[in-house]
PDB file of N, CA and C in Angstrom:
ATOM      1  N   UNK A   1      35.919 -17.727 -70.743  1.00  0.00           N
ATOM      2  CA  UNK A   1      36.004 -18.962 -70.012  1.00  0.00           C
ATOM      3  C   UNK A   1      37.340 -19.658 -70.250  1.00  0.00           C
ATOM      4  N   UNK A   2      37.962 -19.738 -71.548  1.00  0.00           N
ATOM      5  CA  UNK A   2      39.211 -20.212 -71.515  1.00  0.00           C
ATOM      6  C   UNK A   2      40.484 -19.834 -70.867  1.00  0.00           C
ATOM      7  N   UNK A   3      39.896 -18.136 -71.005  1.00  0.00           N
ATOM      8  CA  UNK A   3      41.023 -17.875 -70.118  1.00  0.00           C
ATOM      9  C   UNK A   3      41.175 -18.114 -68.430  1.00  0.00           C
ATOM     10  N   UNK A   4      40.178 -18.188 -68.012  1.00  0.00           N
ATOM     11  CA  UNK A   4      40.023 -18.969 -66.710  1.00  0.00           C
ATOM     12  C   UNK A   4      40.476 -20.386 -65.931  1.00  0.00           C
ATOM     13  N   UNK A   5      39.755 -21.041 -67.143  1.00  0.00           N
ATOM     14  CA  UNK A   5      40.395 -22.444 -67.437  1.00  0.00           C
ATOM     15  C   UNK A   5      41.837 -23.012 -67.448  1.00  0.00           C
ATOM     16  N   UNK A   6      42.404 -21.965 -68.687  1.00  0.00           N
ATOM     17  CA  UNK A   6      43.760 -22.404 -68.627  1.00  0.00           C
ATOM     18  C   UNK A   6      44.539 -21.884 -67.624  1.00  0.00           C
ATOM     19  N   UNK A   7      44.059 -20.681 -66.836  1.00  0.00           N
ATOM     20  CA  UNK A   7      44.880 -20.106 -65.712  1.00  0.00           C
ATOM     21  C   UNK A   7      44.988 -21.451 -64.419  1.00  0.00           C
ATOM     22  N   UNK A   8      44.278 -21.838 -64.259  1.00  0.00           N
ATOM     23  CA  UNK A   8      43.414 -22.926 -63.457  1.00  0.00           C
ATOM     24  C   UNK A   8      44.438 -24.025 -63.441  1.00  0.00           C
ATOM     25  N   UNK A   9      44.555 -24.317 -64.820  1.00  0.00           N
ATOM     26  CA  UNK A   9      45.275 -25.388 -65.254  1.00  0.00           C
ATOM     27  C   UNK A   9      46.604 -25.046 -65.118  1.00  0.00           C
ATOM     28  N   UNK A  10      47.157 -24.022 -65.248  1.00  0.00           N
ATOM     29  CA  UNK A  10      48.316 -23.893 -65.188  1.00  0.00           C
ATOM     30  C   UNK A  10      48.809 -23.903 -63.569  1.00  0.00           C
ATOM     31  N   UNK A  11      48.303 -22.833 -62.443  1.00  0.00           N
ATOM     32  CA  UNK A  11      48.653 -22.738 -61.006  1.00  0.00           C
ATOM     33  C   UNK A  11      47.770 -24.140 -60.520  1.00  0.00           C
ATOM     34  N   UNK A  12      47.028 -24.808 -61.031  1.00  0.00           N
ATOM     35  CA  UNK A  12      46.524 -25.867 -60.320  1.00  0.00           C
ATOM     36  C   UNK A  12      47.260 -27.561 -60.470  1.00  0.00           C
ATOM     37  N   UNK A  13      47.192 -27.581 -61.769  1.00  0.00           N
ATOM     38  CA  UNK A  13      47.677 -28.494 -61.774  1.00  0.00           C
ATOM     39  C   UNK A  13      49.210 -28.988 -62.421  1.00  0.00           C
ATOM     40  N   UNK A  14      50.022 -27.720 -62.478  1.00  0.00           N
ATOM     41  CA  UNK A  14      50.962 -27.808 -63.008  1.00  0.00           C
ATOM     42  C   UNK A  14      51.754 -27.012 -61.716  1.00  0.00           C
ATOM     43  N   UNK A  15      51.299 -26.929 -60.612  1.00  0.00           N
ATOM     44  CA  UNK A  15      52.033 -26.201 -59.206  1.00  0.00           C
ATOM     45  C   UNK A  15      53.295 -26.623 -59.293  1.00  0.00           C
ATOM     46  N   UNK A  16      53.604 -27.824 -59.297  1.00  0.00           N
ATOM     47  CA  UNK A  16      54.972 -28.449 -58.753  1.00  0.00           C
ATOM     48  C   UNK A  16      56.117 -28.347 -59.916  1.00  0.00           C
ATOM     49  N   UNK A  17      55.792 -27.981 -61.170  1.00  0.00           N
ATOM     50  CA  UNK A  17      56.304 -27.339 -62.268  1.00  0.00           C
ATOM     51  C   UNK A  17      56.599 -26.204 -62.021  1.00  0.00           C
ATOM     52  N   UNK A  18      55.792 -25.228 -62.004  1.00  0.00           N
ATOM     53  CA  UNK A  18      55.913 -23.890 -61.617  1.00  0.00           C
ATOM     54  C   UNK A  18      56.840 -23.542 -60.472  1.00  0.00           C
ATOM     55  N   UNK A  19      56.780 -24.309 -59.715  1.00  0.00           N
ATOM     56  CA  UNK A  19      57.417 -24.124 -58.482  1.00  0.00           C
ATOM     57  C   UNK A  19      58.771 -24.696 -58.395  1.00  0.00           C
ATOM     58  N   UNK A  20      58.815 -25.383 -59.105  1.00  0.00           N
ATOM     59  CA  UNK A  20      60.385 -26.097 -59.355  1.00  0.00           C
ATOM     60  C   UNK A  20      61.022 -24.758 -60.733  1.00  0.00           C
ATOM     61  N   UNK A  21      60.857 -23.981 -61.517  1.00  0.00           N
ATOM     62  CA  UNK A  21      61.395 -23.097 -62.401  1.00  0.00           C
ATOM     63  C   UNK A  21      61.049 -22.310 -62.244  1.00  0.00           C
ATOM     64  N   UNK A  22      60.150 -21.267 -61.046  1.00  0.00           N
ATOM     65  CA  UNK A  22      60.041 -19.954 -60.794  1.00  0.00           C
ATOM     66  C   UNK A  22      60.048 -20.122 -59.143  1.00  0.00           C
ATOM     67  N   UNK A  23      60.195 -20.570 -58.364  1.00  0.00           N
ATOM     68  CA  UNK A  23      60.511 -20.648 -56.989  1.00  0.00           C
ATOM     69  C   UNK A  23      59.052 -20.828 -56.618  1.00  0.00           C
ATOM     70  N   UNK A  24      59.109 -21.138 -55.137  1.00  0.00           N
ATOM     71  CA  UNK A  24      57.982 -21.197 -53.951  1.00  0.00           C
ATOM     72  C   UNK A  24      56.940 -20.261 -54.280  1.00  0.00           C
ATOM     73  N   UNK A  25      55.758 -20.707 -54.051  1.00  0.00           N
ATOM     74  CA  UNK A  25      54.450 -19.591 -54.181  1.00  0.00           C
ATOM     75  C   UNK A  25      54.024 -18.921 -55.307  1.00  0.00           C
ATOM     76  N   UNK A  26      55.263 -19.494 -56.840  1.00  0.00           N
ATOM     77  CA  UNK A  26      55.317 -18.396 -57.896  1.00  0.00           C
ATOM     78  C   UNK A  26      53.797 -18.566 -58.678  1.00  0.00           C
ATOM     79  N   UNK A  27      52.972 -17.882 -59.190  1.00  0.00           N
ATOM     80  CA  UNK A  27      52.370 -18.194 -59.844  1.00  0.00           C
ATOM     81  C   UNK A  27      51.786 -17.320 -61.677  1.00  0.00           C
ATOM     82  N   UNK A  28      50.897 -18.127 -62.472  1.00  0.00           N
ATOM     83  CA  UNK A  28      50.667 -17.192 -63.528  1.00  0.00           C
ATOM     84  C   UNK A  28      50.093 -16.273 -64.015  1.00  0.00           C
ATOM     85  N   UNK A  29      49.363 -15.619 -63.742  1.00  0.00           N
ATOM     86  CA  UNK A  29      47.958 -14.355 -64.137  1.00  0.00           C
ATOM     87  C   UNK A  29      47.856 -14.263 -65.577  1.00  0.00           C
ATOM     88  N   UNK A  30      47.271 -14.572 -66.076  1.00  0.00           N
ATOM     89  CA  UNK A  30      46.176 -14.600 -67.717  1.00  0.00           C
ATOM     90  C   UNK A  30      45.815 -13.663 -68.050  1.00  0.00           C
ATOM     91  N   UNK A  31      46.226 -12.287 -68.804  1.00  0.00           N
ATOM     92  CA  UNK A  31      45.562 -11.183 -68.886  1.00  0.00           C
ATOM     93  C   UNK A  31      44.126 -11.356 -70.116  1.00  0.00           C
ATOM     94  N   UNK A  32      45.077 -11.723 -70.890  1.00  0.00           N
ATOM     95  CA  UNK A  32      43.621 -12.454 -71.877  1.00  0.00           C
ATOM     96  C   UNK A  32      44.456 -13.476 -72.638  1.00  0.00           C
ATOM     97  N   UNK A  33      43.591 -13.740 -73.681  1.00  0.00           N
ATOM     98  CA  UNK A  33      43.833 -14.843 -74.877  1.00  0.00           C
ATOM     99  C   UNK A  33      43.356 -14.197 -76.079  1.00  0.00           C
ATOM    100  N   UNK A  34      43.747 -14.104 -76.934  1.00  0.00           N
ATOM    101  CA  UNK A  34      43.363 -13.711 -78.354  1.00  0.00           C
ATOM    102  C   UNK A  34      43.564 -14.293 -79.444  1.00  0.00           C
ATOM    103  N   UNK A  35      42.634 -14.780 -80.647  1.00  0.00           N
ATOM    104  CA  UNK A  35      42.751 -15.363 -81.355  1.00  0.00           C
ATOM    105  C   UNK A  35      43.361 -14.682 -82.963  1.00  0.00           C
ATOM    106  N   UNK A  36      44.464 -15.064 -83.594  1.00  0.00           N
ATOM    107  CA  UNK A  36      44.877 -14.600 -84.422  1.00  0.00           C
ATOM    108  C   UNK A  36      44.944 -15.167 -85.299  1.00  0.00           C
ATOM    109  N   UNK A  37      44.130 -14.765 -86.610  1.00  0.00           N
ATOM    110  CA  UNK A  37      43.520 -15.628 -87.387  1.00  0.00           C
ATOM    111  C   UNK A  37      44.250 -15.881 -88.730  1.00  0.00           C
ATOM    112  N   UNK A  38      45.027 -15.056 -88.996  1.00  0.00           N
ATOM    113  CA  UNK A  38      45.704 -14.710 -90.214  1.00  0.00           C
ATOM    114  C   UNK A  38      46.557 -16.372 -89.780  1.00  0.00           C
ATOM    115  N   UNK A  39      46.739 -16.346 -88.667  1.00  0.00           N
ATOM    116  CA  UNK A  39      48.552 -17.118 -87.918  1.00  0.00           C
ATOM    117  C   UNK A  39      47.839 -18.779 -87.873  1.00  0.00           C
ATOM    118  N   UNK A  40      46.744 -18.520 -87.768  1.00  0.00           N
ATOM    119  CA  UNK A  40      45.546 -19.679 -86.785  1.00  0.00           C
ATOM    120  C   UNK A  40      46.706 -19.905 -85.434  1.00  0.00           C
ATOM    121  N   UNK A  41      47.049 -19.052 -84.458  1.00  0.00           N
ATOM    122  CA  UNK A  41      47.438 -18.673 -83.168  1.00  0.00           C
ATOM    123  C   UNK A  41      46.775 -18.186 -82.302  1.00  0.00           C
ATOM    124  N   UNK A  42      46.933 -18.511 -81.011  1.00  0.00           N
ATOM    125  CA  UNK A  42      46.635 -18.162 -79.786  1.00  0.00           C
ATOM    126  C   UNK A  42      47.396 -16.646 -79.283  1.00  0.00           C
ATOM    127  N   UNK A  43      47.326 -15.897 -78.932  1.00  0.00           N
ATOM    128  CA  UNK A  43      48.024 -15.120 -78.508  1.00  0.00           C
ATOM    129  C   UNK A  43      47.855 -15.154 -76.789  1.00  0.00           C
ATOM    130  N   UNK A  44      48.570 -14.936 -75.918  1.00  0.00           N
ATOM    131  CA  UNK A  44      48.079 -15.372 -74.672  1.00  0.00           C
ATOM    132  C   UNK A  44      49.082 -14.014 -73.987  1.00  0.00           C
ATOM    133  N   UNK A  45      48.510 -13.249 -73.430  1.00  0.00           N
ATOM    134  CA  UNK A  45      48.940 -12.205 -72.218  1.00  0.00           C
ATOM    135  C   UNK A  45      49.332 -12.342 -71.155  1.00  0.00           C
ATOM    136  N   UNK A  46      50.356 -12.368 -70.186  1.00  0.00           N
ATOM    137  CA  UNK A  46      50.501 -13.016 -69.170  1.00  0.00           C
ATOM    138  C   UNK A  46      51.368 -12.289 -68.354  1.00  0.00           C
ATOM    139  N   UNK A  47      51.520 -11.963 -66.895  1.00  0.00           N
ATOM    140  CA  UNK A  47      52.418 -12.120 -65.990  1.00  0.00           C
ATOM    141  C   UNK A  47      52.309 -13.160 -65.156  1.00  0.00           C
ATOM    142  N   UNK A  48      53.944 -13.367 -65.163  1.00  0.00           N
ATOM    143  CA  UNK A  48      54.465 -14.391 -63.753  1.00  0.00           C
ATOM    144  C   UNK A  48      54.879 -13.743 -62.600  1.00  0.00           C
ATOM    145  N   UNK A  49      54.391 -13.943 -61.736  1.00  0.00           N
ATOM    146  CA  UNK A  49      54.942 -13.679 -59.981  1.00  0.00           C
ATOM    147  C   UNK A  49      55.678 -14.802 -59.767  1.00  0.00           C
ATOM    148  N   UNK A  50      56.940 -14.568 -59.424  1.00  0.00           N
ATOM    149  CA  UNK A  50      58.019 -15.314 -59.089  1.00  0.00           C
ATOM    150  C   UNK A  50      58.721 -14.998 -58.072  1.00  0.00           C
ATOM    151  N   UNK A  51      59.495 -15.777 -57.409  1.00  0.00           N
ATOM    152  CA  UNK A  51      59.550 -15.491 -55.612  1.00  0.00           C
ATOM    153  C   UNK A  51      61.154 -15.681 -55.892  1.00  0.00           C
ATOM    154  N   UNK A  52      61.651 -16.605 -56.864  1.00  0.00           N
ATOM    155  CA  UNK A  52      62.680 -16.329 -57.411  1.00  0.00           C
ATOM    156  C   UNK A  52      63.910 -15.916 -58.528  1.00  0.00           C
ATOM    157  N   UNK A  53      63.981 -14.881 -58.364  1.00  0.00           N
ATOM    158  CA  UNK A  53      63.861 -14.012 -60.072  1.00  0.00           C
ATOM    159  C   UNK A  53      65.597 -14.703 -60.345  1.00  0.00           C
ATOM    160  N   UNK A  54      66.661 -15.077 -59.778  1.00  0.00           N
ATOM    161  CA  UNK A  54      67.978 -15.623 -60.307  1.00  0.00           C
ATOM    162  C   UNK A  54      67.781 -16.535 -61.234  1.00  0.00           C
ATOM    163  N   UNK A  55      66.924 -17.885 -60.377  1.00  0.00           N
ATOM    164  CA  UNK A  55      66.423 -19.254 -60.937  1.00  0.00           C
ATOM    165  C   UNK A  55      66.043 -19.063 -62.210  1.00  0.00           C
ATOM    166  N   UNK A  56      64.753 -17.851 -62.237  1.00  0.00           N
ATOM    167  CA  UNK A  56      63.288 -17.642 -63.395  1.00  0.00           C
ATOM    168  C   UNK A  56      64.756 -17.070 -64.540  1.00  0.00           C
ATOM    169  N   UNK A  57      65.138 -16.124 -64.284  1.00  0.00           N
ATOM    170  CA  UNK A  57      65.740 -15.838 -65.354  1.00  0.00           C
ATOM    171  C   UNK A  57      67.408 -16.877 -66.093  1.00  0.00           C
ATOM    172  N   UNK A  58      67.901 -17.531 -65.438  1.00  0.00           N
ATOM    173  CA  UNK A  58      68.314 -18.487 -65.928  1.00  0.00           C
ATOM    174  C   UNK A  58      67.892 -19.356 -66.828  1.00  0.00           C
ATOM    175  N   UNK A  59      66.200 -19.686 -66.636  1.00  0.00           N
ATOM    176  CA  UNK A  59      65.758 -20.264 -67.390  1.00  0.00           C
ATOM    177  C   UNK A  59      64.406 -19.851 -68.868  1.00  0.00           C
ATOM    178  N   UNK A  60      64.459 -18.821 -68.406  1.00  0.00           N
ATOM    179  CA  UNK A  60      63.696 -18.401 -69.391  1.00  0.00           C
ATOM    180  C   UNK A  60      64.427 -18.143 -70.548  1.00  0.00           C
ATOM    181  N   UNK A  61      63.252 -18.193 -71.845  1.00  0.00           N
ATOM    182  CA  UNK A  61      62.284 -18.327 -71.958  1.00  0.00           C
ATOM    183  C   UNK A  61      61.740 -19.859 -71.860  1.00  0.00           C
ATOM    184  N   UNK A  62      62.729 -20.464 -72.456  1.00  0.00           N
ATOM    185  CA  UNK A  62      62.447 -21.981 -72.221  1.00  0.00           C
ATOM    186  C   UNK A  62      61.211 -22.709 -71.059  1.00  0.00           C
ATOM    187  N   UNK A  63      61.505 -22.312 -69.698  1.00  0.00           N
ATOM    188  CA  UNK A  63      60.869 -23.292 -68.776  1.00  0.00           C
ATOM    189  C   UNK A  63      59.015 -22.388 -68.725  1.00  0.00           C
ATOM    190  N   UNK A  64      59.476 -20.902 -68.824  1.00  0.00           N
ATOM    191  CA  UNK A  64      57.700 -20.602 -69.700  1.00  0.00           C
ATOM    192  C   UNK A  64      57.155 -21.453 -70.412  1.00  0.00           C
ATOM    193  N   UNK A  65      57.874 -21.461 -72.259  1.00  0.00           N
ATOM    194  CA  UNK A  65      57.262 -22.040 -72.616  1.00  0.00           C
ATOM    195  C   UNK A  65      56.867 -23.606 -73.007  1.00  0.00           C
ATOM    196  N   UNK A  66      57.487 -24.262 -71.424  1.00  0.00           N
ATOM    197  CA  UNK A  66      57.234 -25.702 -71.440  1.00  0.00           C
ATOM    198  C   UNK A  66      56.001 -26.249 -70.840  1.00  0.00           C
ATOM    199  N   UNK A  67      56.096 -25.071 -69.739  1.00  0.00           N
ATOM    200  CA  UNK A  67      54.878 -24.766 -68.668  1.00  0.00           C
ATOM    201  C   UNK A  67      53.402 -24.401 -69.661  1.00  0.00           C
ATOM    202  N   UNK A  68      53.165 -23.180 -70.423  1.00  0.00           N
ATOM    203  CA  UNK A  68      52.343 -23.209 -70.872  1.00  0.00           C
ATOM    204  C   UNK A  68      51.953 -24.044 -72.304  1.00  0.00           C
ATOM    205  N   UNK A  69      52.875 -24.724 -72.944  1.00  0.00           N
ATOM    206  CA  UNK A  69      52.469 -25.666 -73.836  1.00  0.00           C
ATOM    207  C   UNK A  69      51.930 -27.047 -72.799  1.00  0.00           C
ATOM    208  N   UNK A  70      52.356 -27.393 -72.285  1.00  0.00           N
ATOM    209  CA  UNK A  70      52.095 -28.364 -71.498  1.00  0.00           C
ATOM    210  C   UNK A  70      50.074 -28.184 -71.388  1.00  0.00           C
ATOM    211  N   UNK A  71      50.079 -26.726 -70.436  1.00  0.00           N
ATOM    212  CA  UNK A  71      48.646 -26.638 -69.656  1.00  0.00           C
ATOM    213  C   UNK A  71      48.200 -26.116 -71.610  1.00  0.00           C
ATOM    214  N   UNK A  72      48.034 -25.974 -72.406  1.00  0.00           N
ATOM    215  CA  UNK A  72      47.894 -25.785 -73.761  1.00  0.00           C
ATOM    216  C   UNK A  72      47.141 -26.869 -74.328  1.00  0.00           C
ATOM    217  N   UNK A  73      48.096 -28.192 -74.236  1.00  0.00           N
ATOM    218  CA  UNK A  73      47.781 -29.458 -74.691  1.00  0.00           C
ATOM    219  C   UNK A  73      46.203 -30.035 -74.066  1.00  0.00           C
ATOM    220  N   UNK A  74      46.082 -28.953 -72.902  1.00  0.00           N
ATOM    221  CA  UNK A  74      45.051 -29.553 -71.993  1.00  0.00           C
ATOM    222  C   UNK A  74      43.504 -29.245 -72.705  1.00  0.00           C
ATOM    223  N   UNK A  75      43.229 -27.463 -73.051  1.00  0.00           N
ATOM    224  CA  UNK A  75      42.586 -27.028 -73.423  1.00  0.00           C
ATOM    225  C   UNK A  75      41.978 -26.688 -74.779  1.00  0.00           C
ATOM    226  N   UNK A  76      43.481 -27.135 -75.675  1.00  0.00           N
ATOM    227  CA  UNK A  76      43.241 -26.978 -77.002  1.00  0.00           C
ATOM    228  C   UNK A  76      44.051 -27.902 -77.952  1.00  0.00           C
ATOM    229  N   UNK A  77      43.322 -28.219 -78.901  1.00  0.00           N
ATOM    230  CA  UNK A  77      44.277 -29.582 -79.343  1.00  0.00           C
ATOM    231  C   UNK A  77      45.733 -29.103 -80.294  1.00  0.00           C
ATOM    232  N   UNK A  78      45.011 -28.134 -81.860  1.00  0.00           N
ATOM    233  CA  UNK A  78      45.906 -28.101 -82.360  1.00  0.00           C
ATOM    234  C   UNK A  78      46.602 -26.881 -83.049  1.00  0.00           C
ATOM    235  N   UNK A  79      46.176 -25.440 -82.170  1.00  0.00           N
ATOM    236  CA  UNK A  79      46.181 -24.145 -82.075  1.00  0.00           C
ATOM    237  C   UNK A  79      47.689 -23.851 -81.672  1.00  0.00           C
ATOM    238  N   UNK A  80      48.363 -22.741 -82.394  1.00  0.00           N
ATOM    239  CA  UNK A  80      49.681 -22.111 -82.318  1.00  0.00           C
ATOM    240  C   UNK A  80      49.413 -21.334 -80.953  1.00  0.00           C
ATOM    241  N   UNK A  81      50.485 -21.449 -80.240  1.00  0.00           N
ATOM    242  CA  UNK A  81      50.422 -20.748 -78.736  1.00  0.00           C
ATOM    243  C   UNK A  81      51.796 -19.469 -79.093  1.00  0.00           C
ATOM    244  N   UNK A  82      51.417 -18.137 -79.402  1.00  0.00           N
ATOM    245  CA  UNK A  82      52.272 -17.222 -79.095  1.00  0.00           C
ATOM    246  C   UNK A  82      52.193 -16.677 -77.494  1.00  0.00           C
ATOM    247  N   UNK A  83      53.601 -16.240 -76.906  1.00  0.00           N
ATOM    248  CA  UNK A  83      53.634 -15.976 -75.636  1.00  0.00           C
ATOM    249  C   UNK A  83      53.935 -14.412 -75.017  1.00  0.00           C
ATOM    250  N   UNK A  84      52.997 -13.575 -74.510  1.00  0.00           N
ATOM    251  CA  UNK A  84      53.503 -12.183 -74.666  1.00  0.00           C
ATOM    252  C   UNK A  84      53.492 -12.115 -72.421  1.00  0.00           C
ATOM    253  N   UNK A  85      54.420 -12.195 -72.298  1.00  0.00           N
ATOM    254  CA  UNK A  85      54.562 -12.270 -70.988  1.00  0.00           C
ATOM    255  C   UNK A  85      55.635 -11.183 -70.058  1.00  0.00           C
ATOM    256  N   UNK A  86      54.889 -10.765 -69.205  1.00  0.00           N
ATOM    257  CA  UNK A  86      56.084  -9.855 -67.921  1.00  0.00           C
ATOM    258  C   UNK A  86      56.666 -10.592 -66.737  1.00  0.00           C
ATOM    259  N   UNK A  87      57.690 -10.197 -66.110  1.00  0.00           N
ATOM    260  CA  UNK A  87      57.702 -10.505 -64.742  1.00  0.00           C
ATOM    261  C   UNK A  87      57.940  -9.708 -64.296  1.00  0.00           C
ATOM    262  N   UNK A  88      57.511 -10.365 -62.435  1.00  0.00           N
ATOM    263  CA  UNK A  88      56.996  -9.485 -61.484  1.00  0.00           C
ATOM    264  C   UNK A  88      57.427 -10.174 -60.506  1.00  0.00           C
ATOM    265  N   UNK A  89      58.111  -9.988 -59.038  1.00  0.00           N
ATOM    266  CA  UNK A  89      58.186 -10.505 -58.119  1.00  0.00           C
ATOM    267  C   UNK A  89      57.067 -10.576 -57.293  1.00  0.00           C
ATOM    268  N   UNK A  90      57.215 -11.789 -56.430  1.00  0.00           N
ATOM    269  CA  UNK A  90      56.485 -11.335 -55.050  1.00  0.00           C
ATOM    270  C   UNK A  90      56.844 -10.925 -54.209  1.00  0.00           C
TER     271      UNK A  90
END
């Protein structure tokens, strides 16, 4: 369920974010979430579809991980967010 949630949260209510640092239509896919206990971390799986890969990579990793700490803050209060992510055009 969390991982649902935070996918949700991220293309739903963080669109105009997303869309301003990965171009038009870009969005996130959640492969899973895993909890790593040794770290007390999140581990989170992810590809981005991005419509503009010049923009996305100028700014990465940075504007990732502003985007998913942001939708983070939403779902979990005080859990380490590691980020294991691909990209992918549309």
């Amino acid at each position: 369920m969390k991982k649902e949630l935070y996918e949700k949260i991220l293309n739903r209510s963080l669109r105009q974010t997303i869309n301003l640092y990965f171009g038009d239509n870009s969005f996130i896919k959640i492969k899973n979430i895993s909890h790593i206990r040794s770290k007390n971390s999140y581990l989170v799986n992810m590809t981005v579809y991005v419509s503009d890969i010049e923009k996305t990579f100028e700014l990465l990793p940075d504007s990732l991980e502003l985007v998913c700490q942001l939708g983070w803050k939403v779902i979990n209060r005080k859990s380490n967010l590691i980020l294991n992510y691909t990209i992918d055009s549309i």
